[in-house]
N, C-alpha and C. Protein backbone atom coordinates (compact mmCIF):
# COMPACT_ATOMS: atom_id res chain seq x y z
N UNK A 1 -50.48 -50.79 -70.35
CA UNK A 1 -51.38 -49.65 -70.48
C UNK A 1 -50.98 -48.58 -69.47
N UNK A 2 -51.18 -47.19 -69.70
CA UNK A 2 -50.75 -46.24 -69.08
C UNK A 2 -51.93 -46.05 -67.88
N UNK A 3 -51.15 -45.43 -67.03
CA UNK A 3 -52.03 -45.30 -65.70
C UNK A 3 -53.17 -44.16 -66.03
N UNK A 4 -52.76 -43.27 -66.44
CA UNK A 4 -52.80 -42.01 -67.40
C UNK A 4 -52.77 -41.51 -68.77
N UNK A 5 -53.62 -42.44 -69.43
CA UNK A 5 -54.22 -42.70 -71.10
C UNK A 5 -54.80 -41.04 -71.40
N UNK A 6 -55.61 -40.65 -70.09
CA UNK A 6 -56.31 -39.35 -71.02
C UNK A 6 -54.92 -38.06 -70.69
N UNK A 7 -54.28 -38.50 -69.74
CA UNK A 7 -53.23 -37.27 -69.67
C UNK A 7 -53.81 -36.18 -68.56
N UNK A 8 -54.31 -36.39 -67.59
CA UNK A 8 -55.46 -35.92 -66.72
C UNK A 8 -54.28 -35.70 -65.09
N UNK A 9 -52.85 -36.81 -65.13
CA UNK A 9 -52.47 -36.32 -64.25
C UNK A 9 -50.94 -35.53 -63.79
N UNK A 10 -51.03 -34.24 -64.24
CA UNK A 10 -50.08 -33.36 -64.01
C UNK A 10 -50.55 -32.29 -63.44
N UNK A 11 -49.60 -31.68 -63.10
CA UNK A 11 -49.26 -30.54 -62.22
C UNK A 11 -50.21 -29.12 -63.19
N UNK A 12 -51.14 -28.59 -62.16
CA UNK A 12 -52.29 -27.75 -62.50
C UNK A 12 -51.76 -26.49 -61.40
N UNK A 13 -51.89 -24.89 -62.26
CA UNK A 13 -51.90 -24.26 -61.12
C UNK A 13 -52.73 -22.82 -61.66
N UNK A 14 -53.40 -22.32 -60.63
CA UNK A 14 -54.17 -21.12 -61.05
C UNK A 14 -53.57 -19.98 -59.78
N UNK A 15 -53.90 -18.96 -59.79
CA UNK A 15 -53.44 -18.04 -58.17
C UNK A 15 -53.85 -18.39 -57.12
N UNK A 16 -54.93 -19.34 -56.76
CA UNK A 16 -55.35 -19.50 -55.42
C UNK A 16 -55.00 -20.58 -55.26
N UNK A 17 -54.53 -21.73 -56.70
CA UNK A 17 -54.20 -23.36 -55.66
C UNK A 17 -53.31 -23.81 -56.79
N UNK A 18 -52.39 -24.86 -56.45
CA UNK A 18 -51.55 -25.43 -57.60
C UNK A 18 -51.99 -27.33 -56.99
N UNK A 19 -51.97 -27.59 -57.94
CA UNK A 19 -52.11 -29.10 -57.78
C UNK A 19 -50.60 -29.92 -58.16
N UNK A 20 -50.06 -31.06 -57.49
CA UNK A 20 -49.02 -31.44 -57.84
C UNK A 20 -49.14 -33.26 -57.88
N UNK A 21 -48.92 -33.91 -58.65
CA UNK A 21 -49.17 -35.47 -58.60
C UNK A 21 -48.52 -35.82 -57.31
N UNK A 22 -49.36 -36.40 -56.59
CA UNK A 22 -49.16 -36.96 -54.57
C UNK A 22 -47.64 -38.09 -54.73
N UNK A 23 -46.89 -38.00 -54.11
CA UNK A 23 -46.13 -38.85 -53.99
C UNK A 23 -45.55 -39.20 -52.47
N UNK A 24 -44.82 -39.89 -52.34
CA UNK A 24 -44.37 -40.43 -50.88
C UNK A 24 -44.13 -38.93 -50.66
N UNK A 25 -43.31 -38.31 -51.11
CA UNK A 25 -42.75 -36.63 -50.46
C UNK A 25 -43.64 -36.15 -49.50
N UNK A 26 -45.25 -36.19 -49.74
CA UNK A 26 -46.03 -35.36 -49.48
C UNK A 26 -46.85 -36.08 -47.74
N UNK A 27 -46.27 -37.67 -47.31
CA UNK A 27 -46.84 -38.14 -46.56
C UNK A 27 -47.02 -37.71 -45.01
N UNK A 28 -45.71 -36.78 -44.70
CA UNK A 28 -45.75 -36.52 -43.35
C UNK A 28 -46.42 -35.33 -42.92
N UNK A 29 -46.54 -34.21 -44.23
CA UNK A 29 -47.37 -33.17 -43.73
C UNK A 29 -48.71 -33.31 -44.13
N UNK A 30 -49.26 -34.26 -45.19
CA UNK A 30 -51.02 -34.64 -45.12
C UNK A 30 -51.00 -35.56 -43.65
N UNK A 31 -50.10 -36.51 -43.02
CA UNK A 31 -50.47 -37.02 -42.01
C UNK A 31 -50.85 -35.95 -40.95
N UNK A 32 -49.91 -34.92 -41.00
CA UNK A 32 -50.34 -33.63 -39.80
C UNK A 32 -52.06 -32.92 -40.10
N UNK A 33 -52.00 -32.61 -41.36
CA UNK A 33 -53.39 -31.90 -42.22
C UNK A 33 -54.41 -32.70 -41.96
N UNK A 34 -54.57 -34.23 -42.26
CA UNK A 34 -55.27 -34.78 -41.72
C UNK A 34 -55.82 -35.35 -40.42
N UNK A 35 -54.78 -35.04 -39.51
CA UNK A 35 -55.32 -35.15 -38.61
C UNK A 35 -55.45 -33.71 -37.25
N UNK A 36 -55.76 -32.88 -38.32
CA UNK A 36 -56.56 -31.40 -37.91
C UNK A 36 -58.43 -31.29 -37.62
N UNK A 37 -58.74 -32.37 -38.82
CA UNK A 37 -60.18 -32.30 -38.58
C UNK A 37 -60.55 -34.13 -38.40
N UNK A 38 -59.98 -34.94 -37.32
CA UNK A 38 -59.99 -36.39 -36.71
C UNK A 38 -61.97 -36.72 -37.33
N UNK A 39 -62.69 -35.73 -36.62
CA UNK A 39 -63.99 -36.06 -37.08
C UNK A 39 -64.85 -36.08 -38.19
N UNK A 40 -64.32 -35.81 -39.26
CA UNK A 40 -64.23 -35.57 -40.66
C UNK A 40 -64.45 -37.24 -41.28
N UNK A 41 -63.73 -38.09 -40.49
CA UNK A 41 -63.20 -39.50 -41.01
C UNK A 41 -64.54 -40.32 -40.78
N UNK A 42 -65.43 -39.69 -39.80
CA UNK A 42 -66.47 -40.49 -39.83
C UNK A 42 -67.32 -40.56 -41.01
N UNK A 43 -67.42 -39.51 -41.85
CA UNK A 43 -67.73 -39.28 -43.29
C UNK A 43 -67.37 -39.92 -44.36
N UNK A 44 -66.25 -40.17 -44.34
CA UNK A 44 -65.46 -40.98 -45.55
C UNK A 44 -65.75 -41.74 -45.97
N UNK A 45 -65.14 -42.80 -47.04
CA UNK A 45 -65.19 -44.11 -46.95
C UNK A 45 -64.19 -44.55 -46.53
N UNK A 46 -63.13 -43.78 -46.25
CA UNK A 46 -61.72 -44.50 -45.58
C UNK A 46 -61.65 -43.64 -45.12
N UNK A 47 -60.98 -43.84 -43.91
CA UNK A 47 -60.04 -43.05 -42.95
C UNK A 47 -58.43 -42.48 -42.79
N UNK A 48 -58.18 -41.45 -42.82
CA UNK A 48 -56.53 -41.03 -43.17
C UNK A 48 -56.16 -40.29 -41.56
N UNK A 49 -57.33 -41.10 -40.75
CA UNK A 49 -57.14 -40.37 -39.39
C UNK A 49 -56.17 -41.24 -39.01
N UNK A 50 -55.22 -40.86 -38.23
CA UNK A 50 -54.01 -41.25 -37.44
C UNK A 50 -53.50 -42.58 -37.11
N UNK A 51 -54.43 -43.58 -37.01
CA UNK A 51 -54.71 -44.70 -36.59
C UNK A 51 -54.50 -45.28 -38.21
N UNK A 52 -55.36 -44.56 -39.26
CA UNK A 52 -55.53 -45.29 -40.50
C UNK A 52 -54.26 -45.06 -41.60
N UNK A 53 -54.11 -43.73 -40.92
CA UNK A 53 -53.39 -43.01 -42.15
C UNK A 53 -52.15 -43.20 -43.06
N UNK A 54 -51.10 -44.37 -42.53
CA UNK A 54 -50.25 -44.72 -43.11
C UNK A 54 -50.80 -45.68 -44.54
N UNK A 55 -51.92 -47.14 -43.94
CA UNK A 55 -52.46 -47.69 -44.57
C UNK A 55 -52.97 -47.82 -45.80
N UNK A 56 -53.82 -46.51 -45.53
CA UNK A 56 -54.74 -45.24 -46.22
C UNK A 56 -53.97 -44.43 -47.45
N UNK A 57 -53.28 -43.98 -46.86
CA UNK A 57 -52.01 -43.62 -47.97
C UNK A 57 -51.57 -44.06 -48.78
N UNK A 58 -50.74 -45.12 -48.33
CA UNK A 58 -50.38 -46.46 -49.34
C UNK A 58 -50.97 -46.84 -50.13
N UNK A 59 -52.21 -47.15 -49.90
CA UNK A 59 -53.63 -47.80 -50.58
C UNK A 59 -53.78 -46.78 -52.07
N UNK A 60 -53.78 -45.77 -51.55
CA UNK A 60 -54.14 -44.71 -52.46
C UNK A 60 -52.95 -44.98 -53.65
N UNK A 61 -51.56 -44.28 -53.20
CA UNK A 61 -50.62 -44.50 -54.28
C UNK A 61 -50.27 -45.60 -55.00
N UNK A 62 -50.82 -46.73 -54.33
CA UNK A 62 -50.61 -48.14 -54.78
C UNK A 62 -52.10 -48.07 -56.30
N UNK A 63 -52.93 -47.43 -56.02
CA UNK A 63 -54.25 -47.85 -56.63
C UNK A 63 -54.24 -46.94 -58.34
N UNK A 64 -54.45 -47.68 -59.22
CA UNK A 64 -54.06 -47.78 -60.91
C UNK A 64 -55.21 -46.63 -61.11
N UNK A 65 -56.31 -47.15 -60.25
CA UNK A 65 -57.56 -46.14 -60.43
C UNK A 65 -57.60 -44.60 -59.92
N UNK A 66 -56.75 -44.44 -59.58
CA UNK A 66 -56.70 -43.31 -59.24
C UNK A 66 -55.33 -42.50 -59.03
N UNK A 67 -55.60 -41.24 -59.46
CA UNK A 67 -54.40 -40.53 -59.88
C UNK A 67 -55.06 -39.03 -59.01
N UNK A 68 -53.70 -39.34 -57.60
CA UNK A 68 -53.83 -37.96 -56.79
C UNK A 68 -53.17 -37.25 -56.56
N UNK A 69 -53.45 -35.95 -56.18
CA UNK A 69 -52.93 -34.55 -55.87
C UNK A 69 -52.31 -34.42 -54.80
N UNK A 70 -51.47 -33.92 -54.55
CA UNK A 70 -51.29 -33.03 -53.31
C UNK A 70 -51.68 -31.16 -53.72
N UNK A 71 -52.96 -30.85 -52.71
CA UNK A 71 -53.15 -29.67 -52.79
C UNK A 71 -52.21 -28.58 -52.24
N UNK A 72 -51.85 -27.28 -53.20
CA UNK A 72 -50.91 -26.57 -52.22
C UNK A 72 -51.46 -25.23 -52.48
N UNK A 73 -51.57 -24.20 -51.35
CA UNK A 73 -51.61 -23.01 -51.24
C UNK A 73 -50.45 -22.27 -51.09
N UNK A 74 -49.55 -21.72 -52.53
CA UNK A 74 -48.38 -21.22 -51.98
C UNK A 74 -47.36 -22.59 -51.49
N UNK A 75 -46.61 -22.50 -51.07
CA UNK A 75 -45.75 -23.73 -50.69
C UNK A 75 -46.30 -24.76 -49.54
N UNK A 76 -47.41 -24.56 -49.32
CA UNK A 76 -48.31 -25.00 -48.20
C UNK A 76 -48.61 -26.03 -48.92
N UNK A 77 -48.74 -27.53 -48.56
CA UNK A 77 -49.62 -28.31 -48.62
C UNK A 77 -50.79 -28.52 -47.73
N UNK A 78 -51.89 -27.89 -48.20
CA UNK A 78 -53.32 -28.47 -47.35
C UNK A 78 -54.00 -29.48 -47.91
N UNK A 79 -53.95 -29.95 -49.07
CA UNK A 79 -54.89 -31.44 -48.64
C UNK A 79 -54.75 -31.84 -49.65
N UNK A 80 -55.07 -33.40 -50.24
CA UNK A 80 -55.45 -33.60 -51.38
C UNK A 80 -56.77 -34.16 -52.28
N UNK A 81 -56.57 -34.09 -53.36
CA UNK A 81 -57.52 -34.51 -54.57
C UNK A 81 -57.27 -35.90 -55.10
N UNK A 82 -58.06 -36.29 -55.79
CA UNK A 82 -58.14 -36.93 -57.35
C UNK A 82 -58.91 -36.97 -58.16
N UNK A 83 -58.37 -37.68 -59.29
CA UNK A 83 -59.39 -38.24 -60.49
C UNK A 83 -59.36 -39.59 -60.04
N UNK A 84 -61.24 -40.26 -60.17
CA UNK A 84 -60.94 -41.41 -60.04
C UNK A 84 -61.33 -42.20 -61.11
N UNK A 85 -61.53 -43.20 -61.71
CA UNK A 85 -61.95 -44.57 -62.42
C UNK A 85 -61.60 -43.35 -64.01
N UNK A 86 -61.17 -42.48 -63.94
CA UNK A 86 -61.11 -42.06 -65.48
C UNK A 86 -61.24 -42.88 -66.78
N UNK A 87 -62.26 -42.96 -67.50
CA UNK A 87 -62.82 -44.16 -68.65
C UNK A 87 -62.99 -43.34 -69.77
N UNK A 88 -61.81 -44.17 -70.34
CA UNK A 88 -61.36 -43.47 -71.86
C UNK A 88 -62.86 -43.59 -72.98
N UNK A 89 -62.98 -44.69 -72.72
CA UNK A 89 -64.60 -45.30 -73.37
C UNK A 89 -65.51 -44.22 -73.16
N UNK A 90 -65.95 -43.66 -72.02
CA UNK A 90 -67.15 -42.80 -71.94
C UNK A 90 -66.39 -41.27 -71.55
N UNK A 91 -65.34 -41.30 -71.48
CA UNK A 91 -65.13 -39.94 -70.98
C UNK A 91 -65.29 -39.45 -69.95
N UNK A 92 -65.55 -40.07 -69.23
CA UNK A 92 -65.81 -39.44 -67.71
C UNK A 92 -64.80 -39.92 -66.34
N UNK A 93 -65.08 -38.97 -65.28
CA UNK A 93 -63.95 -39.24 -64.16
C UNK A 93 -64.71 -38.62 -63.23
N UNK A 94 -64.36 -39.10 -62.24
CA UNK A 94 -64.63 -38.79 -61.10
C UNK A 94 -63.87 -37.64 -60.18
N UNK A 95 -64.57 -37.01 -59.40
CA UNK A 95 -63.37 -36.22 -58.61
C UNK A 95 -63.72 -36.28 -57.27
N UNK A 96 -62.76 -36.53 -56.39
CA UNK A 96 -62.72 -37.43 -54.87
C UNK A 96 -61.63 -37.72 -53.98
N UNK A 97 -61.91 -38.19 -53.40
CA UNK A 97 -60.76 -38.42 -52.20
C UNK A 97 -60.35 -37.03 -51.95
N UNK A 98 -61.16 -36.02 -52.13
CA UNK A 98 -60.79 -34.71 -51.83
C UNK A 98 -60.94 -34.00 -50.35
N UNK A 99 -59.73 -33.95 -49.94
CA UNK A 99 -59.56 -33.21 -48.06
C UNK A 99 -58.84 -31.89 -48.08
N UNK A 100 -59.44 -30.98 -47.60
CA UNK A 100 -58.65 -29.88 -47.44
C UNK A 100 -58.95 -29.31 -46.03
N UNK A 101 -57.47 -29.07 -45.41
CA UNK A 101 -57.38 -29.05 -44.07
C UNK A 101 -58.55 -27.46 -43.59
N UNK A 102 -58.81 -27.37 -42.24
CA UNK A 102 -60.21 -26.89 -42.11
C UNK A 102 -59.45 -25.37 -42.28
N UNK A 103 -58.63 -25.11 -41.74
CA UNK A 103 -58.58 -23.47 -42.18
C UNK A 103 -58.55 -23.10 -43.88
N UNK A 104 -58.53 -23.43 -44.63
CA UNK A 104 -58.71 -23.45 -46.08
C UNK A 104 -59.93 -23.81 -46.52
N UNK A 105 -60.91 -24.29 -45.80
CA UNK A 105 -62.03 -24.25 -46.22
C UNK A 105 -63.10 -23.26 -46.20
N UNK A 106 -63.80 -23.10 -47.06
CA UNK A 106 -65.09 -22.03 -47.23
C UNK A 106 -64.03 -20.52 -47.99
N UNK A 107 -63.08 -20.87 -48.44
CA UNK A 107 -62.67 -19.87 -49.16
C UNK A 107 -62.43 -20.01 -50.31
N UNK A 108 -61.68 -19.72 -51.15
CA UNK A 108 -61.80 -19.34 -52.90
C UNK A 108 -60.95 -20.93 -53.42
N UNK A 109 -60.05 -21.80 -52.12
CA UNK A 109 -58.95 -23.00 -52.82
C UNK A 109 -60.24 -24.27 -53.50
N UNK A 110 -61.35 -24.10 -52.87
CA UNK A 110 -62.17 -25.27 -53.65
C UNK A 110 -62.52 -24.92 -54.88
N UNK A 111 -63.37 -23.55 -54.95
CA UNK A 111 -63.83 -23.28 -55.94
C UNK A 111 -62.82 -23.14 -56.94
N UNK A 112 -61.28 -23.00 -56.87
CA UNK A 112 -60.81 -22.16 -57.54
C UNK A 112 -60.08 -23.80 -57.88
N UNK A 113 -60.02 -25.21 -57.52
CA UNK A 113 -59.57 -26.31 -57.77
C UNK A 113 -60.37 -27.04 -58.59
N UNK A 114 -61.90 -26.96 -58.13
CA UNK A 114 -62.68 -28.08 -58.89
C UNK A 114 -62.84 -27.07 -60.10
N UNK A 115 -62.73 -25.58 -60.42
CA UNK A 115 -62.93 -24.93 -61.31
C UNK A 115 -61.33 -25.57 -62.88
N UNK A 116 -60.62 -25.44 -62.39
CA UNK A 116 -59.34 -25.72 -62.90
C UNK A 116 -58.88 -27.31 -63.09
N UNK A 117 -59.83 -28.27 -62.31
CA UNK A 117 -60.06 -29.79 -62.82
C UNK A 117 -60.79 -29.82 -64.03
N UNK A 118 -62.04 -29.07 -63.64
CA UNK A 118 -63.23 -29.23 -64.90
C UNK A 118 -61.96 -28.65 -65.91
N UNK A 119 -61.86 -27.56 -65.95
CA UNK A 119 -61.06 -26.98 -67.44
C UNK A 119 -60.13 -27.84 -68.22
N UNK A 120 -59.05 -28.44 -67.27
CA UNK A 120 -58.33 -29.89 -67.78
C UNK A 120 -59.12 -30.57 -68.17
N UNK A 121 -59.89 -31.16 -67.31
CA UNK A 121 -60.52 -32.34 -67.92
C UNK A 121 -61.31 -32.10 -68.80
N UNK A 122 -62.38 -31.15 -69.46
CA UNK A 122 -62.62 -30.96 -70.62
C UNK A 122 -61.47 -30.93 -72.04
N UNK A 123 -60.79 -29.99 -71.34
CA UNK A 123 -59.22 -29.78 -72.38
C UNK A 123 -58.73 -31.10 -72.39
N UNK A 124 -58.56 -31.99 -72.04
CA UNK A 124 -58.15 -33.30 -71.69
C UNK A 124 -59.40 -34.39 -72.89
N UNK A 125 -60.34 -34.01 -73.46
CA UNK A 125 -61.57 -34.44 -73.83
C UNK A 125 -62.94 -35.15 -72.69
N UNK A 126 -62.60 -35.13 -71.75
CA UNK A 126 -63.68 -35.59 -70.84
C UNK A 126 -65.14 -34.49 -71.28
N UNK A 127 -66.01 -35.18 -71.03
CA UNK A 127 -67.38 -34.83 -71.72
C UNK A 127 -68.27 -35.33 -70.19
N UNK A 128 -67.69 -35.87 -69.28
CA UNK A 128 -68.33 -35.43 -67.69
C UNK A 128 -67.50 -36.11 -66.73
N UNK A 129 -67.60 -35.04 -65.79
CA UNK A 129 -67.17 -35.12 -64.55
C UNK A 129 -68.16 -35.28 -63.23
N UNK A 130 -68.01 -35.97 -62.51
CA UNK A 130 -68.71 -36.26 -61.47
C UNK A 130 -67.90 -36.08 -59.96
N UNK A 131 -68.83 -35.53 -58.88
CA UNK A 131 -68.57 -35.87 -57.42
C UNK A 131 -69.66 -36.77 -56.60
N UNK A 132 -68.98 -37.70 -55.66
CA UNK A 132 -70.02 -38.25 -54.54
C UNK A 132 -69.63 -37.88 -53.45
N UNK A 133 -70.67 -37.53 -52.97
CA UNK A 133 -70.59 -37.16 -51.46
C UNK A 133 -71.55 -37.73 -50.59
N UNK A 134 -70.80 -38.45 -49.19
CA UNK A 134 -71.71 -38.82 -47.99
C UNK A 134 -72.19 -37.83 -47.74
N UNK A 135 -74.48 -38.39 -47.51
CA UNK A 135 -75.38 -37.32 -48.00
C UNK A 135 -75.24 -36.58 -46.24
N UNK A 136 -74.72 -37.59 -45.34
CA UNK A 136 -74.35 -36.68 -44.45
C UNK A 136 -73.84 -35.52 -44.07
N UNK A 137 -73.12 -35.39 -45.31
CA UNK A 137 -72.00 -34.10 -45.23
C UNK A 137 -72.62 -33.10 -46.36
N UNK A 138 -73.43 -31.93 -45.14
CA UNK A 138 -74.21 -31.00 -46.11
C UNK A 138 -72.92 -29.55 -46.14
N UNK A 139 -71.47 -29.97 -45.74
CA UNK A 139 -71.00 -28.92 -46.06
C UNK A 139 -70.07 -29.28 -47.59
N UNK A 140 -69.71 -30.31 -47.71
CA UNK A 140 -69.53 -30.79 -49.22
C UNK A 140 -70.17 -30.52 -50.04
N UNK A 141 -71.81 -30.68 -49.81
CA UNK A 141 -73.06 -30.97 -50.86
C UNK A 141 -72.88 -29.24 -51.19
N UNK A 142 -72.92 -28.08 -50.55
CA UNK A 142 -72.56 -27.12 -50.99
C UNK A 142 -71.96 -26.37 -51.45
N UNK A 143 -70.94 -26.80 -51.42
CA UNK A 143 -69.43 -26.68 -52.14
C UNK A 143 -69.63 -27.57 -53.10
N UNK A 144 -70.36 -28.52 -53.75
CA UNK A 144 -70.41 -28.59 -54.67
C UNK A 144 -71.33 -27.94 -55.84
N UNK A 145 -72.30 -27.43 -55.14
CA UNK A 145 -73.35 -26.57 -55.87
C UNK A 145 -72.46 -25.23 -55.70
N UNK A 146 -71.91 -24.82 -55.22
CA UNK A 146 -71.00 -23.34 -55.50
C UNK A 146 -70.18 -23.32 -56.17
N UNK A 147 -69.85 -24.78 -56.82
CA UNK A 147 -68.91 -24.64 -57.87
C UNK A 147 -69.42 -25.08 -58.95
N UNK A 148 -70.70 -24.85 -59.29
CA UNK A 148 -71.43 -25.22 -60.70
C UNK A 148 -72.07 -26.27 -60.79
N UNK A 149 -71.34 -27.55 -60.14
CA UNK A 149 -72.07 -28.80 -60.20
C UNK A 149 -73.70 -28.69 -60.17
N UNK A 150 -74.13 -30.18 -61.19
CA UNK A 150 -75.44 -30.38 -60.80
C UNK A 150 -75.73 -31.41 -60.14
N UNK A 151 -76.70 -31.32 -58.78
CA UNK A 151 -77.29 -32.41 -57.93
C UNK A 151 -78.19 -33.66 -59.04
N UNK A 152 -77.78 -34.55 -59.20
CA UNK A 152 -78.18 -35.85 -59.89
C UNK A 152 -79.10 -36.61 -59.42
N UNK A 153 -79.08 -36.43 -57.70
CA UNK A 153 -79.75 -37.32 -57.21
C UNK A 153 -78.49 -37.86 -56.19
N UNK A 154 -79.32 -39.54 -55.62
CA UNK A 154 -78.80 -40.21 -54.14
C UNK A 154 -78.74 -41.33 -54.66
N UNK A 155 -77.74 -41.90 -54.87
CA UNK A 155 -77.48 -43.30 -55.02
C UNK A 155 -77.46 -44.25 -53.15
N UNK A 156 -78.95 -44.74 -53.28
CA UNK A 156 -78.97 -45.47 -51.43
C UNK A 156 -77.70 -46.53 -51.64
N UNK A 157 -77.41 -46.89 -50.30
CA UNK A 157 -76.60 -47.81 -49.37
C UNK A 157 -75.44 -48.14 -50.77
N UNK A 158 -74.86 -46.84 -50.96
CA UNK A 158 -73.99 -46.47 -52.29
C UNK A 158 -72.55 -47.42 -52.13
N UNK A 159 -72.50 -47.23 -51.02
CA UNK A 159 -70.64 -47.86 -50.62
C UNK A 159 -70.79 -48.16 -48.93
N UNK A 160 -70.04 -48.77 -48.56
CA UNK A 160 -70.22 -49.63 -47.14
C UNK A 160 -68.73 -48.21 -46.36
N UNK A 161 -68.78 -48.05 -45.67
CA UNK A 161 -67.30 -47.16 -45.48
C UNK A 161 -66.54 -47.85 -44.29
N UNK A 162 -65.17 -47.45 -44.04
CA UNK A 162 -64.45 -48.33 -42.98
C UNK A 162 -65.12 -49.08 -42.06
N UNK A 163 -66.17 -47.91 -41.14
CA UNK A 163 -66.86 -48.17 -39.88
C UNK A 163 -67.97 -48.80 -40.22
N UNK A 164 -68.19 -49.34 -41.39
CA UNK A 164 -69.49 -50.14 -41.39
C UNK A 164 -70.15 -49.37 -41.78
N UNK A 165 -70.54 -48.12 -41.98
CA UNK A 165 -72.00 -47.08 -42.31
C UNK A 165 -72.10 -48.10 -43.55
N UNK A 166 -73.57 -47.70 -44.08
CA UNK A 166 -74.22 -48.01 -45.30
C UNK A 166 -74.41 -46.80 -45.53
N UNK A 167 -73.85 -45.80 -46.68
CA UNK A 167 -73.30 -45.11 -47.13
C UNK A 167 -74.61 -44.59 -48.15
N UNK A 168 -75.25 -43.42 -48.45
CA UNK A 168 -75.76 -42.84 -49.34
C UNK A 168 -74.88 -42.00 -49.86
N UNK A 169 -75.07 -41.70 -51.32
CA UNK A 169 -74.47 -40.81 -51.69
C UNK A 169 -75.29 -39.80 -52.69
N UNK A 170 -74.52 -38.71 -52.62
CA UNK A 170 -75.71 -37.66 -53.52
C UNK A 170 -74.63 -37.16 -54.45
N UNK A 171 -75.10 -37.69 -55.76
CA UNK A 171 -73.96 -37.55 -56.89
C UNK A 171 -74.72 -36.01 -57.60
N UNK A 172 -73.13 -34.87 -57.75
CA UNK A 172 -73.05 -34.19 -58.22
C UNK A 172 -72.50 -33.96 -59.92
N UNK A 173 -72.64 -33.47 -60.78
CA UNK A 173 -72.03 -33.57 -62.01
C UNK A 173 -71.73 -32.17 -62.56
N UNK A 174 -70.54 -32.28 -63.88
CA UNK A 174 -70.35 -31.22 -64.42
C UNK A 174 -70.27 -31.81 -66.01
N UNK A 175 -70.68 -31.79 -66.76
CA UNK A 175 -70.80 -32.22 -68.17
C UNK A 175 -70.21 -30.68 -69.20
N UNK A 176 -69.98 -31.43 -70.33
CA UNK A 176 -69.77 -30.82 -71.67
C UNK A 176 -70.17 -29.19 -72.13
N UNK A 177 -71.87 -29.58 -71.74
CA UNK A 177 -73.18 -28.62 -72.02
C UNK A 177 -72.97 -27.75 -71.06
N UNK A 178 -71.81 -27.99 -69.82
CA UNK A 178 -72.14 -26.98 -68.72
C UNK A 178 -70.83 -25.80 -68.70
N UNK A 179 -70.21 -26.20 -69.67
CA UNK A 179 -68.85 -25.55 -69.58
C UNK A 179 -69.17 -23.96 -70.13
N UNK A 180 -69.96 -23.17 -70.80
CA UNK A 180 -70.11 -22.04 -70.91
C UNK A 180 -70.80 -21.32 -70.01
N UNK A 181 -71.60 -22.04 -68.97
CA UNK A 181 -72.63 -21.39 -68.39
C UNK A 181 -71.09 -21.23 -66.90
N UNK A 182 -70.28 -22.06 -66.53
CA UNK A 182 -69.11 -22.10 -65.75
C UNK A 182 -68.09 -20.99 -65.90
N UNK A 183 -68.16 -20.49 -67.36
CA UNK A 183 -67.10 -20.02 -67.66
C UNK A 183 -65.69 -20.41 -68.36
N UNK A 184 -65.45 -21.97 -68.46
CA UNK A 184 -64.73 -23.09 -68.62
C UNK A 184 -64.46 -22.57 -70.48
């Protein structure tokens, strides 16, 4: 079976961000990117902070479930994405493991990424997309409401993360019904 049944992971690019499928190439400058914002990792469910990050890495490219990005601004790599558990059965995927190094944040590369996922992945047939975010992190939770998503609610003690937290999460969504009001 293909890793990539819906066809969800290739190379995406709009003017503010290009997405490229993550490969070993991309390990030594996300190791630098990631460890720009070290305190970030307390958020996660894994850590790609310095200590973790080779591990962390591996884990990722090794994993069937998930198919990731390296984000680039221009020839810049700042951070990456994915799709995760993508289910041909219901149509839906997840979008996660998403880091973008801190000077790129609060400007047009999120909106202008999760905008250009949704469009694939509809074009792709997905009929919903989802984000989780540790409810700790109210600068995620907004960036996901600025990019259309709808707040779903808090899934309690959602995922356990490296450090032990018991993990809430506040799941965001983008569905089918939402793609005209987006622009999509």
């Amino acid at each position: 079976m293909s890793r990539d049944p819906l066809g969800l992971w290739v190379p995406l690019a709009c003017p503010q961000v290009q997405l490229e499928p993550l490969t070993e190439a991309h390990r030594e400058i996300l190791r630098a990117r990631c460890a720009e914002d070290l305190a970030i990792w307390e958020m996660y469910a894994v850590s790609y902070g310095p200590d973790h990050f080779d591990e962390t890495f591996a884990s990722l490219l090794a994993n069937p479930a998930r198919l990731p990005f390296a984000i680039l601004a221009g020839d810049d790599v700042i951070g990456m994405t994915a799709w995760i558990d993508a289910d041909t059965r219901h149509l839906s995927a997840e979008i996660g493991n998403t880091y973008i190094a801190p000077r790129w944040r609060g400007g047009r590369v999120n909106g202008a990424m999760k905008r250009m996922m949704f469009a694939h992945g509809f074009a792709r047939g997905l009929k919903r997309m989802f984000l989780n975010v540790d409810t700790r992190n109210a600068r995620s939770q907004a960036a996901c409401l600025k990019v259309g998503a709808t707040f779903e609610g808090v899934l309690r003690n959602h995922r356990i993360t490296w450090t032990g937290y018991l993990r809430d999460s506040a799941i965001f969504s983008v569905v089918e019904r939402d793609r005209e009001g987006l622009g999509l």
